[in-house]
C-alpha atoms as a PDB file:
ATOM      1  CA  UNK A   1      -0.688 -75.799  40.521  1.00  0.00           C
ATOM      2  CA  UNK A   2       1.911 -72.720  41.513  1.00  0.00           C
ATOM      3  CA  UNK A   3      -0.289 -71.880  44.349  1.00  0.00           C
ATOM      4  CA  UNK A   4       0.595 -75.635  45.615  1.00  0.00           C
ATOM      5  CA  UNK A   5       4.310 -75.414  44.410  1.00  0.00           C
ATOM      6  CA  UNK A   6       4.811 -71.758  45.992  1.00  0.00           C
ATOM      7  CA  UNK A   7       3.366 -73.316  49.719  1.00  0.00           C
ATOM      8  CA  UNK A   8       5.629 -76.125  49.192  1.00  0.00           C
ATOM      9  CA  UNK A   9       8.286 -74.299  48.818  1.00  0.00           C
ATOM     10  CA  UNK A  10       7.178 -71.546  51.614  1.00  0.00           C
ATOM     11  CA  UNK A  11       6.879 -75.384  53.978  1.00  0.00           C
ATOM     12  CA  UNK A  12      10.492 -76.646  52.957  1.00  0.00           C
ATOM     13  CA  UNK A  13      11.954 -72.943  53.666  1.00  0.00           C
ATOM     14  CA  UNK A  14      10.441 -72.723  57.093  1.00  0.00           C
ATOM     15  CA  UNK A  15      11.691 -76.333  57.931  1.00  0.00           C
ATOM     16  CA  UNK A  16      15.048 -75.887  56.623  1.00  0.00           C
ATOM     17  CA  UNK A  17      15.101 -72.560  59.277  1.00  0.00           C
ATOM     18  CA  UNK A  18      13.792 -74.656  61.911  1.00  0.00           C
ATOM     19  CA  UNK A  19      16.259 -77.313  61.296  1.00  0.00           C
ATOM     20  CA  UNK A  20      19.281 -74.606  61.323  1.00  0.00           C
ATOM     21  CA  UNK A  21      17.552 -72.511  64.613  1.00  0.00           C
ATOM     22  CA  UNK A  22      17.584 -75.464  66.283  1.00  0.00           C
ATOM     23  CA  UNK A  23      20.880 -77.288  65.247  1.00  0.00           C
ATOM     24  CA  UNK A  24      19.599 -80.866  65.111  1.00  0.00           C
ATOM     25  CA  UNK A  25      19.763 -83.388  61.627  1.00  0.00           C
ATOM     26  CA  UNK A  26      16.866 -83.605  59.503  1.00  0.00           C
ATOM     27  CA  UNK A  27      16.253 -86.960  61.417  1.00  0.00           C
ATOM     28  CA  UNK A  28      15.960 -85.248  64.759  1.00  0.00           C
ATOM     29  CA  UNK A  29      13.793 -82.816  62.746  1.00  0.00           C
ATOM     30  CA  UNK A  30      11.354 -85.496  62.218  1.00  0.00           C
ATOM     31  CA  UNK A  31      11.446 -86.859  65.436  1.00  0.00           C
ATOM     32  CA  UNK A  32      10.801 -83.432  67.091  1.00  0.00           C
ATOM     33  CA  UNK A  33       7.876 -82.745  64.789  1.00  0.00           C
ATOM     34  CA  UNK A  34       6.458 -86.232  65.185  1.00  0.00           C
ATOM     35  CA  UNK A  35       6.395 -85.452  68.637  1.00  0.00           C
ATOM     36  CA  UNK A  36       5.002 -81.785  68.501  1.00  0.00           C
ATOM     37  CA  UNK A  37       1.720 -83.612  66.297  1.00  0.00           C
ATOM     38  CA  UNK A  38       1.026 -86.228  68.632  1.00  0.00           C
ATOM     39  CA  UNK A  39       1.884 -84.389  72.000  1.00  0.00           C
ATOM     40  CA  UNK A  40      -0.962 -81.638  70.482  1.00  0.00           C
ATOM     41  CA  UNK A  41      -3.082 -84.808  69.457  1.00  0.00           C
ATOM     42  CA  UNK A  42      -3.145 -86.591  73.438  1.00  0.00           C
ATOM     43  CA  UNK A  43      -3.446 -82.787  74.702  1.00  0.00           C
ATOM     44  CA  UNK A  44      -6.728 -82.161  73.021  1.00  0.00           C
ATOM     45  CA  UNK A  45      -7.891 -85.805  73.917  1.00  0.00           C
ATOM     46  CA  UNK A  46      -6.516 -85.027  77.776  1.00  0.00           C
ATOM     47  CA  UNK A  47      -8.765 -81.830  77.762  1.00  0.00           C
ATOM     48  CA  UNK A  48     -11.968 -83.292  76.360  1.00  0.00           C
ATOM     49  CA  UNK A  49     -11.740 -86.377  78.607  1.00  0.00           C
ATOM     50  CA  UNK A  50     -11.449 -84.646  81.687  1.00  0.00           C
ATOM     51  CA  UNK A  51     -14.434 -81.714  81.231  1.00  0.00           C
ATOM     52  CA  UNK A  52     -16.480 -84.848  80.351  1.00  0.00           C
ATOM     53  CA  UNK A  53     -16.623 -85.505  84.024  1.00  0.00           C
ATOM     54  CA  UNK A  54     -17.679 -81.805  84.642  1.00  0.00           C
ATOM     55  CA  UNK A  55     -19.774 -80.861  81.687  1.00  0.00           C
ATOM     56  CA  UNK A  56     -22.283 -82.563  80.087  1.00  0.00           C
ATOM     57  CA  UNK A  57     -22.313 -80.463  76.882  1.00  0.00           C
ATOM     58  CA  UNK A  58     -19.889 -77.750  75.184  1.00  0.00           C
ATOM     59  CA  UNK A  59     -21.255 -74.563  76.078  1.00  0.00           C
ATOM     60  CA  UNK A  60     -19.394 -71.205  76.684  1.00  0.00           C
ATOM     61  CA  UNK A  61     -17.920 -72.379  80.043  1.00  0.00           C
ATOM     62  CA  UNK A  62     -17.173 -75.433  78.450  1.00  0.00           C
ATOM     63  CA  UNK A  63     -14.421 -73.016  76.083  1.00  0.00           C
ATOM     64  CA  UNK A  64     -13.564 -70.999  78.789  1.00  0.00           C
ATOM     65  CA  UNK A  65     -12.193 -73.907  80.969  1.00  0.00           C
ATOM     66  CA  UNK A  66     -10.973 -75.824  78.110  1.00  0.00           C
ATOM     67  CA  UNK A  67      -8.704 -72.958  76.454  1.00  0.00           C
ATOM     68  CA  UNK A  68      -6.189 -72.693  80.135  1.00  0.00           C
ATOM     69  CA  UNK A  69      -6.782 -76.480  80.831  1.00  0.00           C
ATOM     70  CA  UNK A  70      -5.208 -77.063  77.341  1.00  0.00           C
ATOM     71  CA  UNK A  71      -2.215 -74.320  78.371  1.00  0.00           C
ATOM     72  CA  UNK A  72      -1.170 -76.104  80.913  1.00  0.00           C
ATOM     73  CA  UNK A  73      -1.806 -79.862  79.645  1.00  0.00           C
ATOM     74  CA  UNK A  74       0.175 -79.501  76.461  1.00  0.00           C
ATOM     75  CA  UNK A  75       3.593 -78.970  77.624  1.00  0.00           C
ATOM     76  CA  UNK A  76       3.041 -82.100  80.412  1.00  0.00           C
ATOM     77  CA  UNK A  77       1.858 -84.481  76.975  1.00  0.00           C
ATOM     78  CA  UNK A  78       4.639 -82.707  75.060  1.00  0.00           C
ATOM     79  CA  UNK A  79       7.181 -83.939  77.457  1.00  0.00           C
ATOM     80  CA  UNK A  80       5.173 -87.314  78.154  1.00  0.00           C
ATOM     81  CA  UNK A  81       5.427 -87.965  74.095  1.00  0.00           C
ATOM     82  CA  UNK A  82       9.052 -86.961  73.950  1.00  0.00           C
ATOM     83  CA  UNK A  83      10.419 -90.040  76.311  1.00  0.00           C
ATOM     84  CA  UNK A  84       9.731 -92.911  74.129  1.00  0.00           C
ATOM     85  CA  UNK A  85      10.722 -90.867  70.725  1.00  0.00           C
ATOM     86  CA  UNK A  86      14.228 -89.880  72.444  1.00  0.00           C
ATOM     87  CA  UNK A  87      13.703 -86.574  72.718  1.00  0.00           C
ATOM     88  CA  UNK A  88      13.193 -85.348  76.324  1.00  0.00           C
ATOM     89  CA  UNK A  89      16.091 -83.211  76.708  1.00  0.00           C
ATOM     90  CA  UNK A  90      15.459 -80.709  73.569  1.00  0.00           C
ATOM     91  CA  UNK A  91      12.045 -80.659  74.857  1.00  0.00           C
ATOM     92  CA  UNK A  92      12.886 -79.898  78.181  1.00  0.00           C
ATOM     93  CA  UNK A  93      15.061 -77.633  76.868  1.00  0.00           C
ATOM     94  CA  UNK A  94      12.569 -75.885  74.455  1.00  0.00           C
ATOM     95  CA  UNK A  95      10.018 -75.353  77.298  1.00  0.00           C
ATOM     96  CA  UNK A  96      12.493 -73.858  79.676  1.00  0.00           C
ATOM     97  CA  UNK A  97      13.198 -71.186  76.990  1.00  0.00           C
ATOM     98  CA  UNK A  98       9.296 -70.619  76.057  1.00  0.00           C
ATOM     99  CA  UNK A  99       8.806 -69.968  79.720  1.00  0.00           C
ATOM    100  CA  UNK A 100      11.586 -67.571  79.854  1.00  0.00           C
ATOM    101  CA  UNK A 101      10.241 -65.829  77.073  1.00  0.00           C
ATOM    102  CA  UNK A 102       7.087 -65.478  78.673  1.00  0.00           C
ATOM    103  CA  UNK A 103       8.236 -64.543  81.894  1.00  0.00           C
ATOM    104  CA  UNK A 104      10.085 -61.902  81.086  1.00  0.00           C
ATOM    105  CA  UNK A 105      13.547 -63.651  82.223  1.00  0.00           C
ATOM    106  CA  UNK A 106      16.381 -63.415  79.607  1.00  0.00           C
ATOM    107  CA  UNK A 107      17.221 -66.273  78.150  1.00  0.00           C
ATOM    108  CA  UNK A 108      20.595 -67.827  78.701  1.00  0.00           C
ATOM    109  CA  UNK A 109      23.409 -68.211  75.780  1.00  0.00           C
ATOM    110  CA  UNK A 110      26.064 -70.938  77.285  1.00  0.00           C
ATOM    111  CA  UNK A 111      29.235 -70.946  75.635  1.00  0.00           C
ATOM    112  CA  UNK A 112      32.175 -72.662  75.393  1.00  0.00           C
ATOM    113  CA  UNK A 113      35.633 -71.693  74.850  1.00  0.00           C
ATOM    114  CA  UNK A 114      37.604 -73.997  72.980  1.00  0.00           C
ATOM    115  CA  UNK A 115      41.857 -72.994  73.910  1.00  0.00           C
ATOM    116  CA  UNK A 116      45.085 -75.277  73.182  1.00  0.00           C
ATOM    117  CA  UNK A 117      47.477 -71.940  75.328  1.00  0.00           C
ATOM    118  CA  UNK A 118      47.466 -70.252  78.025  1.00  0.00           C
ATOM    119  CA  UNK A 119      44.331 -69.075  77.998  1.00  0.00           C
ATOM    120  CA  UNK A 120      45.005 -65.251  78.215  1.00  0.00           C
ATOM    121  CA  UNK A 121      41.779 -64.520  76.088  1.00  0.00           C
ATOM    122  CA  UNK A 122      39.677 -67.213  77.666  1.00  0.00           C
ATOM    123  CA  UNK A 123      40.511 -65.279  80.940  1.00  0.00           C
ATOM    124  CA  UNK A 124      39.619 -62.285  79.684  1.00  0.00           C
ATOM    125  CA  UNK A 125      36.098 -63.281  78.142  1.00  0.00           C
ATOM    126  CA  UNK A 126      35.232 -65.211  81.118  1.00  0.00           C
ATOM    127  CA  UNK A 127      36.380 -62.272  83.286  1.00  0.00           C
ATOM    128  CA  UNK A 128      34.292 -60.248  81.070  1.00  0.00           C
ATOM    129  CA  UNK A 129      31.093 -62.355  81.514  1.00  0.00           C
ATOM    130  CA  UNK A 130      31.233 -63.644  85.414  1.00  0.00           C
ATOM    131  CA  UNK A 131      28.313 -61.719  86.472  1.00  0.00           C
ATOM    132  CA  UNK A 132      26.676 -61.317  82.878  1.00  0.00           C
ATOM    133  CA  UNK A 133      22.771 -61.658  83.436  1.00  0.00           C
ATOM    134  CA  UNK A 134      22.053 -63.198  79.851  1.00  0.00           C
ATOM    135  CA  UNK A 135      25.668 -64.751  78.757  1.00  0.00           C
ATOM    136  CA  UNK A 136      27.540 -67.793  80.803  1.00  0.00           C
ATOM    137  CA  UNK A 137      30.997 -69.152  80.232  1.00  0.00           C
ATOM    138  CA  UNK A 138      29.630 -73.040  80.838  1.00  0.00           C
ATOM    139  CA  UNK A 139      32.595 -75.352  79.185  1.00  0.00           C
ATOM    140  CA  UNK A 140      36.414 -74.837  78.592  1.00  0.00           C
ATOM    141  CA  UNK A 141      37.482 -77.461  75.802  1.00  0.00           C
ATOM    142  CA  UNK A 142      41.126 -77.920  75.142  1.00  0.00           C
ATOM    143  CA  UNK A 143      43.101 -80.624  72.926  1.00  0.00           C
ATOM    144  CA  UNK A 144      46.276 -80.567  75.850  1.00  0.00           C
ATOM    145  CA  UNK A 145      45.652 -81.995  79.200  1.00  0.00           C
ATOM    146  CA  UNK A 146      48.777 -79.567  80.659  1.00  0.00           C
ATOM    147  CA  UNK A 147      46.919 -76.257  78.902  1.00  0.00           C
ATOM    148  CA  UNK A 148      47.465 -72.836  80.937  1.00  0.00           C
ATOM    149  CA  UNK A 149      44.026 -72.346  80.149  1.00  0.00           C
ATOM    150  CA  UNK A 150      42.555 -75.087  82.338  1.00  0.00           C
ATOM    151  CA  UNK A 151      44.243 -73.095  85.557  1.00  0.00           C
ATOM    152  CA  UNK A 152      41.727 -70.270  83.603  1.00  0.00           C
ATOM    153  CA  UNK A 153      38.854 -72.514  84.152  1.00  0.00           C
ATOM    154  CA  UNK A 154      39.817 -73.651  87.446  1.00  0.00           C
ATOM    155  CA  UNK A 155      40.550 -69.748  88.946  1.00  0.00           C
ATOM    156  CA  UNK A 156      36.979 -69.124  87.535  1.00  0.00           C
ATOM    157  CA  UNK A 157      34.980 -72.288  88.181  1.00  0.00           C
ATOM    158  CA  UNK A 158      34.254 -73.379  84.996  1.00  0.00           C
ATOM    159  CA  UNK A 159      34.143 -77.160  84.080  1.00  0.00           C
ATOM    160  CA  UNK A 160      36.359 -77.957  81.633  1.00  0.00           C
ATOM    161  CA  UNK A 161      36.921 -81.112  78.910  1.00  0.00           C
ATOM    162  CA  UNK A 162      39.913 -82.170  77.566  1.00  0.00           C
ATOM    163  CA  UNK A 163      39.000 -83.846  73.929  1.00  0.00           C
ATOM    164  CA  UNK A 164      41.147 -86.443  72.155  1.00  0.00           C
ATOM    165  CA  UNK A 165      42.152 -85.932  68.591  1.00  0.00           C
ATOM    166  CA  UNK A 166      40.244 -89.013  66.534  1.00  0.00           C
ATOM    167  CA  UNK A 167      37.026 -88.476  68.372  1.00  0.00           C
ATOM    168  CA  UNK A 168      36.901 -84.753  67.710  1.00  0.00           C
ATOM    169  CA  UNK A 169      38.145 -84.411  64.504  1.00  0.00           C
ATOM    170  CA  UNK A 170      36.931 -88.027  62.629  1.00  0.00           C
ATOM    171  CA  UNK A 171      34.520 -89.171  65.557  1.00  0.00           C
ATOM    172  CA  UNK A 172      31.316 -87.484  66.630  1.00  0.00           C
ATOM    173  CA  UNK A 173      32.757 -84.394  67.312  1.00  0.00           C
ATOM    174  CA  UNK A 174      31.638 -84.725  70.960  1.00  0.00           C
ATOM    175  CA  UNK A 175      28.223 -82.880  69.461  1.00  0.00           C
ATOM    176  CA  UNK A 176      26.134 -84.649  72.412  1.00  0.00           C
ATOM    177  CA  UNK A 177      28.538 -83.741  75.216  1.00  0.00           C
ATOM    178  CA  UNK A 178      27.914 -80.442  74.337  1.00  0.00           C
ATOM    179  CA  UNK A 179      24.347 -80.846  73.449  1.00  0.00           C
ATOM    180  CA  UNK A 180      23.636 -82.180  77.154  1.00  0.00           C
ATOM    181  CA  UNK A 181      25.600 -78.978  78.765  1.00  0.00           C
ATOM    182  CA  UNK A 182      22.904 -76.853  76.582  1.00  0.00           C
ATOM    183  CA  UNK A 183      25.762 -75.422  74.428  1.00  0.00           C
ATOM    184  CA  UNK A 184      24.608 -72.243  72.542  1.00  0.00           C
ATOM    185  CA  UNK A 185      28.053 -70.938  71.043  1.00  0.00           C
ATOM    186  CA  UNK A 186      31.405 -71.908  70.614  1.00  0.00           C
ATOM    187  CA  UNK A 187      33.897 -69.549  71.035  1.00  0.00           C
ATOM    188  CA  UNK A 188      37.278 -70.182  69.658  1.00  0.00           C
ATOM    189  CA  UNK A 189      40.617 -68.626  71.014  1.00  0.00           C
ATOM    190  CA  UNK A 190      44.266 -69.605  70.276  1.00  0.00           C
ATOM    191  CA  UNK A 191      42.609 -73.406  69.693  1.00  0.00           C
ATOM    192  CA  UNK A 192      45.006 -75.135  66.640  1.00  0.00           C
ATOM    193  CA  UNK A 193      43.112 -77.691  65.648  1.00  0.00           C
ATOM    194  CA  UNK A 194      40.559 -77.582  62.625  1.00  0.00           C
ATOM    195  CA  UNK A 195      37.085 -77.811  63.254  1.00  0.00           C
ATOM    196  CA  UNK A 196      35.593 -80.795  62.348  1.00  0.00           C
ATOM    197  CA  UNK A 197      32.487 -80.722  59.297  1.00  0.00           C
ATOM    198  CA  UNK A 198      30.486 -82.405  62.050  1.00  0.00           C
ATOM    199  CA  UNK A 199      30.436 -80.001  64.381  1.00  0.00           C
ATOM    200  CA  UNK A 200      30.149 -77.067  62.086  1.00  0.00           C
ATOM    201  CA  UNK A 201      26.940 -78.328  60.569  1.00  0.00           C
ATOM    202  CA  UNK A 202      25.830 -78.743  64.415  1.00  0.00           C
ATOM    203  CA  UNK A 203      26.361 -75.385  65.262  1.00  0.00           C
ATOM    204  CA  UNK A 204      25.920 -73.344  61.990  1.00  0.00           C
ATOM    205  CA  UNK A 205      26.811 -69.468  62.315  1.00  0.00           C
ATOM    206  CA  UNK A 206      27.124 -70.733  66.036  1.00  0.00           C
ATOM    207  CA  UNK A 207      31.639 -70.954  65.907  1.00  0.00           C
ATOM    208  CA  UNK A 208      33.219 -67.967  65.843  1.00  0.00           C
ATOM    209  CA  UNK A 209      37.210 -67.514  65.983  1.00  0.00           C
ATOM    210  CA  UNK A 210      39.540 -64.576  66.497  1.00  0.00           C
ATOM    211  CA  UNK A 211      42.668 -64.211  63.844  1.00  0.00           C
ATOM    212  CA  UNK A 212      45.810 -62.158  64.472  1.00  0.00           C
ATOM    213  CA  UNK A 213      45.471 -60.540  61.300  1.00  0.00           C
ATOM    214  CA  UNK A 214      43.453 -58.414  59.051  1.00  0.00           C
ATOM    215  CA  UNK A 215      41.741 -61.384  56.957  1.00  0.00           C
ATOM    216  CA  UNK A 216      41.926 -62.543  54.110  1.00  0.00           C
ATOM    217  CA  UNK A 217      45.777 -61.627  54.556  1.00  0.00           C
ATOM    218  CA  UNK A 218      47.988 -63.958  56.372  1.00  0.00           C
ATOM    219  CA  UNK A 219      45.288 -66.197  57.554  1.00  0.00           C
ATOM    220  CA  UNK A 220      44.841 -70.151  56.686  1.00  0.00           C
ATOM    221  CA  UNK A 221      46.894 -73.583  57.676  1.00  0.00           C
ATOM    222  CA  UNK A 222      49.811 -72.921  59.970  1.00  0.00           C
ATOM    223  CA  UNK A 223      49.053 -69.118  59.727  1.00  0.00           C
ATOM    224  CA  UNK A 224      48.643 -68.667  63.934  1.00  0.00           C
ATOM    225  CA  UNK A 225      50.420 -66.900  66.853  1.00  0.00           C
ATOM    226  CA  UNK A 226      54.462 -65.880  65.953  1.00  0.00           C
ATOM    227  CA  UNK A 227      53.964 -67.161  62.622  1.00  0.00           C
ATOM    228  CA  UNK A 228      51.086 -64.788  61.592  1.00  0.00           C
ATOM    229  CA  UNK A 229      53.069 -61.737  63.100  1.00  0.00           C
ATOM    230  CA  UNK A 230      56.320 -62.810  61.351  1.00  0.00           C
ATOM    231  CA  UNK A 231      54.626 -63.092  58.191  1.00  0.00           C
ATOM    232  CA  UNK A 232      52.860 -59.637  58.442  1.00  0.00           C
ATOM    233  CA  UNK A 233      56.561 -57.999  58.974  1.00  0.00           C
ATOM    234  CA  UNK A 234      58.256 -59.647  55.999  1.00  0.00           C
ATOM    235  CA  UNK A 235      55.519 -58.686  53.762  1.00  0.00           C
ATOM    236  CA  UNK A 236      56.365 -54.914  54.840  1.00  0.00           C
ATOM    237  CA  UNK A 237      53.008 -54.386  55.646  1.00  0.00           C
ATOM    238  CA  UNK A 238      52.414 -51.297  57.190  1.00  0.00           C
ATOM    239  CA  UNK A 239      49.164 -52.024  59.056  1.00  0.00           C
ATOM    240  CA  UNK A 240      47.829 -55.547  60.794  1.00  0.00           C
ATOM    241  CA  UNK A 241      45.008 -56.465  63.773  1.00  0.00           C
ATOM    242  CA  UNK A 242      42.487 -58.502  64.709  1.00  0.00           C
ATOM    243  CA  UNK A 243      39.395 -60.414  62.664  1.00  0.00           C
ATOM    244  CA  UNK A 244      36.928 -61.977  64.498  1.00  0.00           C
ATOM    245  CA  UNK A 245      34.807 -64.166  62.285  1.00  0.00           C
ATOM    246  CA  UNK A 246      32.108 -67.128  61.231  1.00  0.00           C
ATOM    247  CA  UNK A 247      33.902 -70.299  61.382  1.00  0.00           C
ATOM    248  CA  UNK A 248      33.449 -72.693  57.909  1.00  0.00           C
ATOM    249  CA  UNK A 249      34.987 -75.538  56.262  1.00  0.00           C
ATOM    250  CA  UNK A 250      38.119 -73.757  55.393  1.00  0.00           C
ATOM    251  CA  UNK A 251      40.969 -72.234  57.596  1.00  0.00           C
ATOM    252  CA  UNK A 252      40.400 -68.868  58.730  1.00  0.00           C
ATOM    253  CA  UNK A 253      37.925 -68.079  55.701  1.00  0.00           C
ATOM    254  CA  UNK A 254      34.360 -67.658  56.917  1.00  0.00           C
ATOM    255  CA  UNK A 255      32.368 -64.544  56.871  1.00  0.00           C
ATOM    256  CA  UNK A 256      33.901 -61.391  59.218  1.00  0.00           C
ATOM    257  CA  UNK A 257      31.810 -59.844  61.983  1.00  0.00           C
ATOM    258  CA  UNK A 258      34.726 -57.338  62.961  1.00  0.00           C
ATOM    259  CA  UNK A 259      37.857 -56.375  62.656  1.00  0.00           C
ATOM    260  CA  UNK A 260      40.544 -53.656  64.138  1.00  0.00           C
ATOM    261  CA  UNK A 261      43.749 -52.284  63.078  1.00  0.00           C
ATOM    262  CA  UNK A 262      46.520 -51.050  64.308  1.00  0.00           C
ATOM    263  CA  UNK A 263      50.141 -49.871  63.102  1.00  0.00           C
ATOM    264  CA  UNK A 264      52.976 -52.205  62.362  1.00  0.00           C
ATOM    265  CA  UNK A 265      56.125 -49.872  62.988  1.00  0.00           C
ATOM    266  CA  UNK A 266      59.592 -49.944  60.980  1.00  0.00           C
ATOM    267  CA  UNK A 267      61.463 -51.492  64.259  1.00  0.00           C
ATOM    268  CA  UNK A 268      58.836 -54.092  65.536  1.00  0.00           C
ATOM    269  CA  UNK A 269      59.585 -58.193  65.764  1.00  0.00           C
ATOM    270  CA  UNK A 270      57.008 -60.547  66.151  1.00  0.00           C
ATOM    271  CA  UNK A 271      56.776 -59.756  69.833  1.00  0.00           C
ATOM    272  CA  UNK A 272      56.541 -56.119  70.198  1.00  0.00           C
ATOM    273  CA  UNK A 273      53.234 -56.535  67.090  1.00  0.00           C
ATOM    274  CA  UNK A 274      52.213 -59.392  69.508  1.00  0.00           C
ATOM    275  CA  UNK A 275      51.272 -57.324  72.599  1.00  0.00           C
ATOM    276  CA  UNK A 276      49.304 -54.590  70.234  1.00  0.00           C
ATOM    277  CA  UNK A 277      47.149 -57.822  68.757  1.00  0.00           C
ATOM    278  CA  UNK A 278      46.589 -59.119  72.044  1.00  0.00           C
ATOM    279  CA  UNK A 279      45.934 -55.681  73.176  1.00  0.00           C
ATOM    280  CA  UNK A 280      43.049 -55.418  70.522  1.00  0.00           C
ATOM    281  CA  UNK A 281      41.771 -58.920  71.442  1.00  0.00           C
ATOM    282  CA  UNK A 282      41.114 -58.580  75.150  1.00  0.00           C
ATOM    283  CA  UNK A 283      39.153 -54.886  74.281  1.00  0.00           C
ATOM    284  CA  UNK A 284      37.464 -56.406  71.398  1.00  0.00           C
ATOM    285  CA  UNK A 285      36.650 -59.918  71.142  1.00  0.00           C
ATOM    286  CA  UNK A 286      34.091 -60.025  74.478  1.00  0.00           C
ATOM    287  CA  UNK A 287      32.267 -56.894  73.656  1.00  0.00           C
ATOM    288  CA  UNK A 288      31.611 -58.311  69.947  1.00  0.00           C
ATOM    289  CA  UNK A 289      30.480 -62.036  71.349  1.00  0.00           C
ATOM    290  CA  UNK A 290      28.305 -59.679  73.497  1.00  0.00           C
ATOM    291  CA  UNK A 291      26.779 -57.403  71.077  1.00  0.00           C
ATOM    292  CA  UNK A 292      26.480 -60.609  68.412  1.00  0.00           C
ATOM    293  CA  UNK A 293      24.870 -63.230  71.106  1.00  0.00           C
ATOM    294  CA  UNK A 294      22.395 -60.204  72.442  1.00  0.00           C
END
């Protein structure tokens, strides 16, 4: 009996890691698996149907063509299964990674920058990552159609979307717009609105965000830009920076990956602190995404 309740447990562990690796609902989960069984199932049938017109009986050759016949039938049946279960495109998807992997090629990590500025760090990260081998800037999102940062995507060629406030935030998020660009991370910086439970749970430890401050000081609703600066110099604080972090539930509160100080002086304003943040941001925030999505 605990032999059957420890591999039941070991079963619902591995799925639960499955579900989260690939960032799909427990109903997609299903799907995905459902297909996986019976594209396996029509393989095996595929293989044995077609060395019954060659050989008569399963001798050694019989193995030795059936093993690479089956290699290169099963992704064809996976991908035949997948249509009529709706799930073509994570399958597609899926196989173009496994062949990378085998190749040798490095895998891709598409991100998108989600801005509601200028832009001044989305120029600098995709600056950072034009010519990357591994890491492409494919999507810049912003909630304001006259953004700076759009001109950003334009000078650098990146598509852009401009979301709309009751679809993101009480809507679906726009999960499958992203999920049909192949959307790996998402990469917030200077974007002011919240991010939606929805799309969190769609991309878990996937959002990260950059904060003017060292967290968990001055950080949460209405803590951004001028007001976070501000706030550090009427605390008398003697030190601020950057945290670049896991985005949850909560304002400005999910797990750090990195932080960086640097020295608030007796005779600084909001905008002289400003340009030593920003200063840490561009040196700092692409070289972490880098080092984290590697």
């Amino acid at each position: 009996m605990m032999n059957c309740i420890i591999n039941s447990s070991t079963f619902a562990h591995m799925f639960a890691r499955l579900k989260t690796k690939w960032k799909v609902s427990w109903f997609q989960f299903a799907l995905i698996f459902t297909t996986f069984a019976l594209g396996g199932s029509l393989c095996a049938r595929a293989g044995n149907w077609l060395l019954s017109f060659l050989l008569t009986e399963k001798s050694v050759l019989y193995w030795i063509i059936y093993i690479p016949l089956i290699t290169v039938l099963w992704p064809l049946c996976v991908l035949l299964i997948s249509i009529p279960l709706g799930q073509f495109r994570f399958f597609r998807n899926y196989l173009q990674r496994m062949w990378q992997k085998v190749s040798g090629k490095a895998a891709i990590q598409r991100i998108a920058i989600f801005a509601s500025g200028k832009g001044s760090n989305a120029d600098t990260i995709a600056a950072y990552f034009k010519n990357h081998p591994s890491i492409k800037i494919s999507l810049i999102v912003s909630n304001k159609p006259d953004a700076g940062v759009l001109n950003v995507a334009a000078r650098h060629g990146i598509p852009t979307l401009i979301i709309e406030k009751e679809q993101f935030l009480r809507g679906d998020a726009y999960i499958q717009e992203f999920k049909e660009l192949q959307i790996d991370w998402i990469v917030l910086a200077g974007f002011l609105w919240k991010v939606p439970l929805a799309l969190i749970q769609a991309y878990p430890q996937h959002i990260i965000n950059i904060h003017p401050a060292l967290l968990p000081k001055f950080g949460g609703r209405g803590m951004y830009g001028h007001f976070v600066h501000e706030a550090v110099i009427a605390a008398g604080e003697t030190e601020s920076g950057i945290t670049i972090h896991y985005v949850d539930e909560q304002y400005d509160h999910g797990a750090t990956i990195f932080q960086a100080g640097c020295e608030v002086k007796k005779d600084d304003t909001a905008d002289t602190l400003a340009q030593r943040i920003h200063a840490l941001e561009y040196e700092h925030y692409p070289k972490v995404m880098e080092g984290l999505l590697k």
